[in-house]
C-alpha atoms as a PDB file:
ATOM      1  CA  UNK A   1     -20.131  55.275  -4.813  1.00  0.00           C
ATOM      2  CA  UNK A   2     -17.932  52.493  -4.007  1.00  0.00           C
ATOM      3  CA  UNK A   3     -17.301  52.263   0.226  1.00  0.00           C
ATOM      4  CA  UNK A   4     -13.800  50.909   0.230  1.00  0.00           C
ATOM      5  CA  UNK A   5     -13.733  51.483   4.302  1.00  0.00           C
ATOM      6  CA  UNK A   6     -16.622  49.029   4.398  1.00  0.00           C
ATOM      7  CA  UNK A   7     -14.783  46.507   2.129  1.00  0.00           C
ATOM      8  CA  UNK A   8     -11.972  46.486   4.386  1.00  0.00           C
ATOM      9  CA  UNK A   9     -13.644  46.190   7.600  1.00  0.00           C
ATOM     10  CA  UNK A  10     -15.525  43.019   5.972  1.00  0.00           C
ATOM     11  CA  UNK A  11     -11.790  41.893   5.186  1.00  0.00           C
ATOM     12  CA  UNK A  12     -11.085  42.853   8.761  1.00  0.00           C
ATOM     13  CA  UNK A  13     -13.550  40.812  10.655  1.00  0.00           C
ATOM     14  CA  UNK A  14     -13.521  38.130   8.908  1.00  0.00           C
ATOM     15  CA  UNK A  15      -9.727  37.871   9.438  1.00  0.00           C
ATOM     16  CA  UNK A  16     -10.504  38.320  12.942  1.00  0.00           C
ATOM     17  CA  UNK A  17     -13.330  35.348  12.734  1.00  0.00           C
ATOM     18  CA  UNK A  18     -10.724  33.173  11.385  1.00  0.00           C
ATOM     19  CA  UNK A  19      -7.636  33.586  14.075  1.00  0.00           C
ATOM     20  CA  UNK A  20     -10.202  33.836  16.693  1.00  0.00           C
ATOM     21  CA  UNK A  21     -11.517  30.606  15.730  1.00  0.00           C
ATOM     22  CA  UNK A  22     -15.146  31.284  15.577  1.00  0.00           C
ATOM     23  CA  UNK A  23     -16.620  27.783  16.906  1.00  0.00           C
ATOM     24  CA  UNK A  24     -19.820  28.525  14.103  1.00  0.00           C
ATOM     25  CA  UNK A  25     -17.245  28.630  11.196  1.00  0.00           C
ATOM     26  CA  UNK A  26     -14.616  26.114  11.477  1.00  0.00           C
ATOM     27  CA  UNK A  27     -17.552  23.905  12.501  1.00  0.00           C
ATOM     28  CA  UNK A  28     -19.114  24.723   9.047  1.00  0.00           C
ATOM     29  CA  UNK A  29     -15.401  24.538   7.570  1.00  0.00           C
ATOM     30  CA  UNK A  30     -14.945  21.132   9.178  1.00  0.00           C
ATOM     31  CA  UNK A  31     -18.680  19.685   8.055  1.00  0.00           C
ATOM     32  CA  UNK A  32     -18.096  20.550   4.572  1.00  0.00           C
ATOM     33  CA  UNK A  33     -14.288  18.765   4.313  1.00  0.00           C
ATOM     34  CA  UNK A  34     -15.933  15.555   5.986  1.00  0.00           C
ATOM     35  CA  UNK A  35     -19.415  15.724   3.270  1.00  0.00           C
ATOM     36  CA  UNK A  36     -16.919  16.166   0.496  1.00  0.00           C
ATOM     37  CA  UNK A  37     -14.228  13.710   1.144  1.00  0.00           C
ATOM     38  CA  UNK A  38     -16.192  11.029   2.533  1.00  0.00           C
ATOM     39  CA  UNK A  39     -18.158  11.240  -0.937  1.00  0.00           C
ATOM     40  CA  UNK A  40     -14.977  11.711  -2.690  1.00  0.00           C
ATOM     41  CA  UNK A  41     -13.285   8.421  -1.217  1.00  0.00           C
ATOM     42  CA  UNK A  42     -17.329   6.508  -1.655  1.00  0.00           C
ATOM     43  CA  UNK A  43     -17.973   7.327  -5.135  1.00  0.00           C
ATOM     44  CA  UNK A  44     -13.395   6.646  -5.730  1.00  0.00           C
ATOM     45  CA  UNK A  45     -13.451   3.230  -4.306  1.00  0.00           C
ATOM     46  CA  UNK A  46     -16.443   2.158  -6.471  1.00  0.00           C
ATOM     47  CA  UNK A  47     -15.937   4.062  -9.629  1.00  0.00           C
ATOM     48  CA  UNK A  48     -11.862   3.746 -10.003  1.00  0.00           C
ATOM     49  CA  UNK A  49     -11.971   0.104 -10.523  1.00  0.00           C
ATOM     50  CA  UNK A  50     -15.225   0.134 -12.509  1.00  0.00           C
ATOM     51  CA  UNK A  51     -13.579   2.808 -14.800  1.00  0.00           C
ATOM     52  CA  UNK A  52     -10.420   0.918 -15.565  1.00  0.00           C
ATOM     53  CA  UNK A  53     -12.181  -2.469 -16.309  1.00  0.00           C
ATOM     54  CA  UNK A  54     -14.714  -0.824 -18.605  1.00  0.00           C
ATOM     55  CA  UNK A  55     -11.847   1.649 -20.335  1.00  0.00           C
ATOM     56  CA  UNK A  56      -9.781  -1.760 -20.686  1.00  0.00           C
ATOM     57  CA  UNK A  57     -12.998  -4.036 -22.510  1.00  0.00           C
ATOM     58  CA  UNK A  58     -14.404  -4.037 -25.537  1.00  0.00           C
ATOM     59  CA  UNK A  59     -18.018  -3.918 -25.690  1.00  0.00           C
ATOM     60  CA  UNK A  60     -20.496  -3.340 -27.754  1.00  0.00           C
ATOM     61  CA  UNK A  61     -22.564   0.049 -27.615  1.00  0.00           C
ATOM     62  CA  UNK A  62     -18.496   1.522 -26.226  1.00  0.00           C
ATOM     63  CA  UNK A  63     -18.669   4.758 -28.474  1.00  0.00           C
ATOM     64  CA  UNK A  64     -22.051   5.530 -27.544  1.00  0.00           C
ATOM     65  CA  UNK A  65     -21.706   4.765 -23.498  1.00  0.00           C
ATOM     66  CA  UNK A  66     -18.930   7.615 -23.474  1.00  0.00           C
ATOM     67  CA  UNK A  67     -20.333  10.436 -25.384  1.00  0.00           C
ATOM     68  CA  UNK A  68     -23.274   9.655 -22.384  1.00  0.00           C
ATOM     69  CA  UNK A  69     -20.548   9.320 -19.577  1.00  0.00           C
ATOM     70  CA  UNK A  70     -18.807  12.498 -21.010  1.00  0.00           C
ATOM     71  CA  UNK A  71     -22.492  14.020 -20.392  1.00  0.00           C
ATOM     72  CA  UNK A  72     -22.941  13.334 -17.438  1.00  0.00           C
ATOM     73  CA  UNK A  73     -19.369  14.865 -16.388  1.00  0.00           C
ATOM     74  CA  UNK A  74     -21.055  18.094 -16.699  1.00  0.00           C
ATOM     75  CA  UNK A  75     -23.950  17.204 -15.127  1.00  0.00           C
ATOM     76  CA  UNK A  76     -25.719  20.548 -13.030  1.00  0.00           C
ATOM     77  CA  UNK A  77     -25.725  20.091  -9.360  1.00  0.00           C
ATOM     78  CA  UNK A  78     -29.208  21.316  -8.982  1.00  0.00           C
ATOM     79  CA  UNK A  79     -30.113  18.318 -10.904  1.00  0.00           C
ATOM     80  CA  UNK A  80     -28.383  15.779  -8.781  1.00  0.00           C
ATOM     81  CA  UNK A  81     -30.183  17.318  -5.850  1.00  0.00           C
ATOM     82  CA  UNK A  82     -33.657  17.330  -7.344  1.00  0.00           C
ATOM     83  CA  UNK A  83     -32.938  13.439  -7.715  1.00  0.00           C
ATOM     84  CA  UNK A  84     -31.732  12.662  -4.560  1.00  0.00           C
ATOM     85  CA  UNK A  85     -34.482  14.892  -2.917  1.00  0.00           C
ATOM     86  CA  UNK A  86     -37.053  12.888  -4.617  1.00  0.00           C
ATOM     87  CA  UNK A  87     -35.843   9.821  -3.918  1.00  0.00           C
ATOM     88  CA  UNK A  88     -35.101  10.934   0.272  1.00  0.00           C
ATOM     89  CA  UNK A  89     -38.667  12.722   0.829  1.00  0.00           C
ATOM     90  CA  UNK A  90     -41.095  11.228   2.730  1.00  0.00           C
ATOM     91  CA  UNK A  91     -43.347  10.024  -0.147  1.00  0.00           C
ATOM     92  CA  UNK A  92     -39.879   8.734  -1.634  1.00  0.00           C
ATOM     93  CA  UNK A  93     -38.847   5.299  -2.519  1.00  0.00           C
ATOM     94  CA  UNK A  94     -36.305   5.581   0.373  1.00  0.00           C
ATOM     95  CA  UNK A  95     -38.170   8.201   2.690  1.00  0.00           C
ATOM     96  CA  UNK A  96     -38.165   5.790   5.525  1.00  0.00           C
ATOM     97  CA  UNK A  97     -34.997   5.628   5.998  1.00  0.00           C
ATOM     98  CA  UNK A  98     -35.307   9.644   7.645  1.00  0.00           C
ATOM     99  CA  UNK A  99     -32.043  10.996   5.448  1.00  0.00           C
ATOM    100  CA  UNK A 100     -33.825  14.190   4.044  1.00  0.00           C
ATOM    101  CA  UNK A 101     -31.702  17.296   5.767  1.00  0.00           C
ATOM    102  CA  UNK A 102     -29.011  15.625   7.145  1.00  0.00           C
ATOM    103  CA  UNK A 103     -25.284  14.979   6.217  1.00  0.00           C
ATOM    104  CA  UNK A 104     -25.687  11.790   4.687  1.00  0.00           C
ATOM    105  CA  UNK A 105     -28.274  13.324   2.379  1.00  0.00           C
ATOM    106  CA  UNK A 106     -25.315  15.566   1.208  1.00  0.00           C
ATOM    107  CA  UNK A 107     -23.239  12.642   1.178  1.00  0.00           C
ATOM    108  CA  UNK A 108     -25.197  10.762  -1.004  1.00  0.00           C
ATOM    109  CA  UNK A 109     -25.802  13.848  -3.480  1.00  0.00           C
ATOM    110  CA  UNK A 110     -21.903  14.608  -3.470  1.00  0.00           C
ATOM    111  CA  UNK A 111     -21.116  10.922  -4.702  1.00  0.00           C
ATOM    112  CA  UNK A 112     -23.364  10.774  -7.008  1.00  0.00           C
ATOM    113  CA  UNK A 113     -22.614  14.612  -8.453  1.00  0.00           C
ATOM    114  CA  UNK A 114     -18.622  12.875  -8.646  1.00  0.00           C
ATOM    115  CA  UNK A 115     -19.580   9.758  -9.634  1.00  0.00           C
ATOM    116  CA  UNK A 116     -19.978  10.476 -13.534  1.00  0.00           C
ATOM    117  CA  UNK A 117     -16.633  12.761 -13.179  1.00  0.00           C
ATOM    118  CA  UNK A 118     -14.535  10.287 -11.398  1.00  0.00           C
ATOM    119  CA  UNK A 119     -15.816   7.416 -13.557  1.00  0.00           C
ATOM    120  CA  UNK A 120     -15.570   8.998 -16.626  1.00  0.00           C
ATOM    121  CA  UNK A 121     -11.891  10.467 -15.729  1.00  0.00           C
ATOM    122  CA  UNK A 122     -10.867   7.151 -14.954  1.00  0.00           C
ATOM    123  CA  UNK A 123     -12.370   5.283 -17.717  1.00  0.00           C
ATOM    124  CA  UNK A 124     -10.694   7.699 -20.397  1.00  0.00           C
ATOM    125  CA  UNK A 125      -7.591   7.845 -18.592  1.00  0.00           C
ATOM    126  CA  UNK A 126      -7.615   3.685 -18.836  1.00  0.00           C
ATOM    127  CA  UNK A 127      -8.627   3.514 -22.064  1.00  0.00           C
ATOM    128  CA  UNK A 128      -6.094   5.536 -23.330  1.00  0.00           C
ATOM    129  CA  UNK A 129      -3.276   3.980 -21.562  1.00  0.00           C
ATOM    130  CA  UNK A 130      -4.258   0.625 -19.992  1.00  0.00           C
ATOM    131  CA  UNK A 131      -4.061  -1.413 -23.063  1.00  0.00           C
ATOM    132  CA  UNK A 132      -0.410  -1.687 -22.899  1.00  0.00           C
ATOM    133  CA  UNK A 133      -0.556  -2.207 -18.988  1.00  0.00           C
ATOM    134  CA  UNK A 134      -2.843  -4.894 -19.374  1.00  0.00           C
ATOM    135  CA  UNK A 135      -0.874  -6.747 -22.380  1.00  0.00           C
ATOM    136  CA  UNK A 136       2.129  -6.643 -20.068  1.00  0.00           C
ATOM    137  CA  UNK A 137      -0.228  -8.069 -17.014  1.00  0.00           C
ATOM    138  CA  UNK A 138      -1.589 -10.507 -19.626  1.00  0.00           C
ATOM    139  CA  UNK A 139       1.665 -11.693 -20.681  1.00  0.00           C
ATOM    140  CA  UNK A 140       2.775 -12.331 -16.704  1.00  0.00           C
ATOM    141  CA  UNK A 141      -0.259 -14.787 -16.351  1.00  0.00           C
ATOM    142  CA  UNK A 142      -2.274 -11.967 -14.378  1.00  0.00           C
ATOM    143  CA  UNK A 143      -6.027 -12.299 -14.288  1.00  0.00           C
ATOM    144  CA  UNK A 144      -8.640  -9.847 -14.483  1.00  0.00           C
ATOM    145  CA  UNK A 145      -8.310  -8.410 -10.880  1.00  0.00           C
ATOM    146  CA  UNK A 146      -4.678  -8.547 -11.187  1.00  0.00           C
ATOM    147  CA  UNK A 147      -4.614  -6.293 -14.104  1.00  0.00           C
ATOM    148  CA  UNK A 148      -7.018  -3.944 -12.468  1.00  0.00           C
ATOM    149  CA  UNK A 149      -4.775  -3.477  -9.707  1.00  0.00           C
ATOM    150  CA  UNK A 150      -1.299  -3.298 -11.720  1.00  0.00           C
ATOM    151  CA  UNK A 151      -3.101  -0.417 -14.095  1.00  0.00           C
ATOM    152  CA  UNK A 152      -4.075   1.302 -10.126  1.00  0.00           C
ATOM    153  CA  UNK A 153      -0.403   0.953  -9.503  1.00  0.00           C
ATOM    154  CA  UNK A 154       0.864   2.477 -13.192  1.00  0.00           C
ATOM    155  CA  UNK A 155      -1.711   5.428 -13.031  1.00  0.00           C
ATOM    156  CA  UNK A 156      -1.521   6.000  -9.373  1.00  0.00           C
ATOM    157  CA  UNK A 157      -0.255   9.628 -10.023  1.00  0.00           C
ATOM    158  CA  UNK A 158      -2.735   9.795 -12.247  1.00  0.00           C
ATOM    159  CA  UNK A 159      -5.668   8.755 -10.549  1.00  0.00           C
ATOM    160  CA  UNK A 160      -4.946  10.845  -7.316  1.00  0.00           C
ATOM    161  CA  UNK A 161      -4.838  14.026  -9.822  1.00  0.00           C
ATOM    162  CA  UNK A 162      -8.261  13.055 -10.723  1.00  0.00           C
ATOM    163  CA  UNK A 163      -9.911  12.175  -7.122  1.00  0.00           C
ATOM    164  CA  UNK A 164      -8.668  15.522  -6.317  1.00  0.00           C
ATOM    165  CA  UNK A 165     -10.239  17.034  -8.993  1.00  0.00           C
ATOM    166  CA  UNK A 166     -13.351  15.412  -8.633  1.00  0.00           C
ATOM    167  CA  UNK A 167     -13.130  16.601  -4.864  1.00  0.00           C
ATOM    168  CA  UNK A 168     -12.572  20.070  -5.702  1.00  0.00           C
ATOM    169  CA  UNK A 169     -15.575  19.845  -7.825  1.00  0.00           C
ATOM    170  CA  UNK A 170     -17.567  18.571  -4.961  1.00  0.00           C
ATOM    171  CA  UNK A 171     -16.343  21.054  -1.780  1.00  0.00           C
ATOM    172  CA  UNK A 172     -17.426  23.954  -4.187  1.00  0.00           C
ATOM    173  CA  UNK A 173     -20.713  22.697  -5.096  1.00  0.00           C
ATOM    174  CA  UNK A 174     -23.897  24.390  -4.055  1.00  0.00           C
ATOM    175  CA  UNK A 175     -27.361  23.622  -5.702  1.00  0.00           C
ATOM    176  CA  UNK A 176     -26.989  19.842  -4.540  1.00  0.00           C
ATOM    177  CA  UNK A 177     -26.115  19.914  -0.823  1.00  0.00           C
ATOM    178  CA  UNK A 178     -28.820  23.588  -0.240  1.00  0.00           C
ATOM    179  CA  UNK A 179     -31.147  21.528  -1.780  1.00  0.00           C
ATOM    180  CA  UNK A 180     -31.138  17.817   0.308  1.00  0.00           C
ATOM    181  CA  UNK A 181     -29.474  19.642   3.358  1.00  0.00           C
ATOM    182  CA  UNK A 182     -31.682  22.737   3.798  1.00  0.00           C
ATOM    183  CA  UNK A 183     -28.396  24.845   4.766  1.00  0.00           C
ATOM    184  CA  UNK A 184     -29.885  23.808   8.701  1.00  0.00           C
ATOM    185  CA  UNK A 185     -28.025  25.506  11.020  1.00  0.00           C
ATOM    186  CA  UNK A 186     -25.399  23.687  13.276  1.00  0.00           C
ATOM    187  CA  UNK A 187     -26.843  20.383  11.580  1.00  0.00           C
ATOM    188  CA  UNK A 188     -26.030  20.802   7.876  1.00  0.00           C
ATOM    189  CA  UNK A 189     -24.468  24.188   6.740  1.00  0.00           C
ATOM    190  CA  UNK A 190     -21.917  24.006   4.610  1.00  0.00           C
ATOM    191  CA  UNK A 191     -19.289  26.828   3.478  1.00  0.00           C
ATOM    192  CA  UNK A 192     -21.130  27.482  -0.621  1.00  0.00           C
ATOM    193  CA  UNK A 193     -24.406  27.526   1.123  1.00  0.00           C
ATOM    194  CA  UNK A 194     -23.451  29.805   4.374  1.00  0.00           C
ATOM    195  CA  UNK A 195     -21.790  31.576   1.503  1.00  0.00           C
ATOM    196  CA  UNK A 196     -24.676  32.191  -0.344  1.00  0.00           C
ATOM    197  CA  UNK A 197     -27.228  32.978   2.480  1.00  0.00           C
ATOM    198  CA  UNK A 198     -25.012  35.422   4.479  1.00  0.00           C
ATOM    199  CA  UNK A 199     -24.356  37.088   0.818  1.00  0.00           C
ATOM    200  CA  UNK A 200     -28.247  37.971   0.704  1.00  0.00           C
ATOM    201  CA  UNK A 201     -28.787  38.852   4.637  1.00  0.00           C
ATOM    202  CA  UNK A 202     -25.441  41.320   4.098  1.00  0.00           C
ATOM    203  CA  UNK A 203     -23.104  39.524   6.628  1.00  0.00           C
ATOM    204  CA  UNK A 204     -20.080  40.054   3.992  1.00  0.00           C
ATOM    205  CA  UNK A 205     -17.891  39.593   7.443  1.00  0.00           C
ATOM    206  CA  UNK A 206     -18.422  35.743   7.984  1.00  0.00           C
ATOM    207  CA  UNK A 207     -18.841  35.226   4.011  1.00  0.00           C
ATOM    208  CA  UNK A 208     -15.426  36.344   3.386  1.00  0.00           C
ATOM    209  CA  UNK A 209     -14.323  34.241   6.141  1.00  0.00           C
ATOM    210  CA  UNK A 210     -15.651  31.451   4.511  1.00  0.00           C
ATOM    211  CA  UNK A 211     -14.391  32.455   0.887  1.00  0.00           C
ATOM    212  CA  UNK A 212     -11.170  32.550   1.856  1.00  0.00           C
ATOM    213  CA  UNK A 213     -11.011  29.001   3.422  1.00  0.00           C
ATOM    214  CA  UNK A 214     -12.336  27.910   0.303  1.00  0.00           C
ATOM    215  CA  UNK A 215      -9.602  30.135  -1.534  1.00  0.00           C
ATOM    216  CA  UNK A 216      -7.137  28.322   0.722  1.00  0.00           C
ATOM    217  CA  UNK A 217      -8.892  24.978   0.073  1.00  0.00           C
ATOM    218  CA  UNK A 218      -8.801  25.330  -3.474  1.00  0.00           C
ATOM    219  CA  UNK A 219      -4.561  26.781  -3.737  1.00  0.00           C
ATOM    220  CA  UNK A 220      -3.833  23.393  -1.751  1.00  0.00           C
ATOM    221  CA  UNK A 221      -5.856  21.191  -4.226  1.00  0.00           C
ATOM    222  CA  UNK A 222      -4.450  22.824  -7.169  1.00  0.00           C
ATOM    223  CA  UNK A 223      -1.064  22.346  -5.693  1.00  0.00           C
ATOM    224  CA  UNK A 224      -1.533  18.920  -5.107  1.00  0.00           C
ATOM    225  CA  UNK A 225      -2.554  18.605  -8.755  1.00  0.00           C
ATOM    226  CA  UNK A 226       0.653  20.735 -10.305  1.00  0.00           C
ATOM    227  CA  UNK A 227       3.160  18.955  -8.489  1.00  0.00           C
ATOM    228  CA  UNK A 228       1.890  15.489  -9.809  1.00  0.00           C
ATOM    229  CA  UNK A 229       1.498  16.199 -13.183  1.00  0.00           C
ATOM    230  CA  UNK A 230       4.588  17.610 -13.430  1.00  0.00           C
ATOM    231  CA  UNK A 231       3.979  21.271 -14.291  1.00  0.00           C
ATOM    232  CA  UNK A 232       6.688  23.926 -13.516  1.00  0.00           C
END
C-alpha cells in the first residue's frame, strides 16, 4: 500500500533542508558544481581547439578515428573510474602523487569522462562547418592559429551549447566520481553519490533535497541550451 503521507513529509523536509540551508547539503551542492565545472572548463580548453583543427584536416585513417571518437562519446562512467582508480592507487603509475579519494581524483575522472564528448562534439561540429570558415580565413592570409580562433568566434554559440552539454553530462555522473572519491564524507561527497547512498540507508528527506537541486541544475542547463539554439 502506497504511504502518500510519508511521500510528502520526505517532500516536506527536504524543502525545509533546502531554505534552512543545511551547511551538509549546499556544501555537497557546492563540491559537486566546482568537480564538474572545473573539469568541464579543463577538458574545454584542451579539447575545443584540438577538435576544430582535427575536424578542419585531412588525414589519413579520418573515417576510422571518428567511428572510435563517436565510441568513446558513450563511454560508461564506471569505466572511466576503473581507469583512473588504477592509475591513482598506491601500486599505480601515479600513486605517489596521494590523489586517490580526493577532489582532484574526481576532477581528473570528470575530464576525462567529457573529454571524448566535448572533443568529439567539437570535431563534428568543425568538420561540418569549418571548411568554409577556414577558406574565408585562408583567403585573408590567416594562419593555422588564426583560423582556429576565427572558427571559435563563428561557432561560439555553438560551442557553449556543447560545453554545457558535456557539463550536464558530467554533474549527473555517478560510477566515476563513487568510485575514485569514495563518496567520503565532508571531503568528497557529491550530490549522485549522496543520492545514491541515502536512497539505500532510507533518508528519502536529504535525497530529495538533493534531487531537486539537480532538477534545478539541470532546467537551467537546458535553458541555457534552448535559448542558443534557437528553439521556441
Amino acid at each position: 500500500m502506497i504511504d502518500i503521507d510519508y511521500i510528502i513529509e520526505g517532500f516536506k523536509e527536504a524543502i525545509q533542508l533546502l531554505i534552512g540551508f543545511d551547511r551538509e547539503i549546499y556544501g555537497i551542492v557546492f563540491l559537486s558544481l566546482f568537480v564538474s565545472t572545473s573539469a568541464t572548463i579543463i577538458s574545454s580548453l584542451i579539447c575545443i581547439p584540438f577538435g576544430i583543427h582535427l575536424g578542419i584536416k585531412n588525414f589519413k585513417g579520418k573515417k576510422a578515428f571518428s567511428r572510435l571518437l563517436y565510441t568513446f562519446m558513450s563511454i560508461p562512467s564506471v569505466v572511466v573510474g576503473l581507469v583512473v582508480a588504477i592509475m591513482l592507487s598506491r601500486r599505480g603509475p601515479l600513486g605517489t602523487f596521494d590523489l586517490m579519494y580526493t577532489p582532484k581524483a574526481m576532477i581528473i575522472a570528470q575530464a576525462l569522462l567529457v573529454t571524448p564528448l566535448i572533443l568529439g562534439l567539437t570535431y563534428s561540429l568543425s568538420k561540418n562547418r569549418g571548411k568554409e570558415i577556414e577558406k574565408v580565413g585562408t583567403t585573408l592570409g590567416a594562419n593555422k592559429f588564426d583560423i582556429i580562433i576565427l572558427i571559435i568566434k563563428e561557432l561560439k554559440v555553438d560551442l557553449m551549447v556543447n560545453v554545457v552539454t558535456s557539463f550536464s553530462r558530467a554533474i549527473s555522473e555517478v560510477g566515476a566520481v563513487m568510485i575514485v572519491g569514495g563518496n567520503i564524507k565532508n571531503r568528497t561527497r557529491v550530490m549522485t553519490t549522496t543520492i545514491s547512498m541515502m536512497n539505500s540507508m532510507g533518508d528519502y528527506s536529504m535525497a530529495i533535497a538533493l534531487g531537486l537541486v539537480l532538477l534545478i541544475i539541470s532546467f537551467i542547463i537546458n535553458s541555457v541550451i534552448y535559448s542558443y539554439s534557437g528553439e521556441d
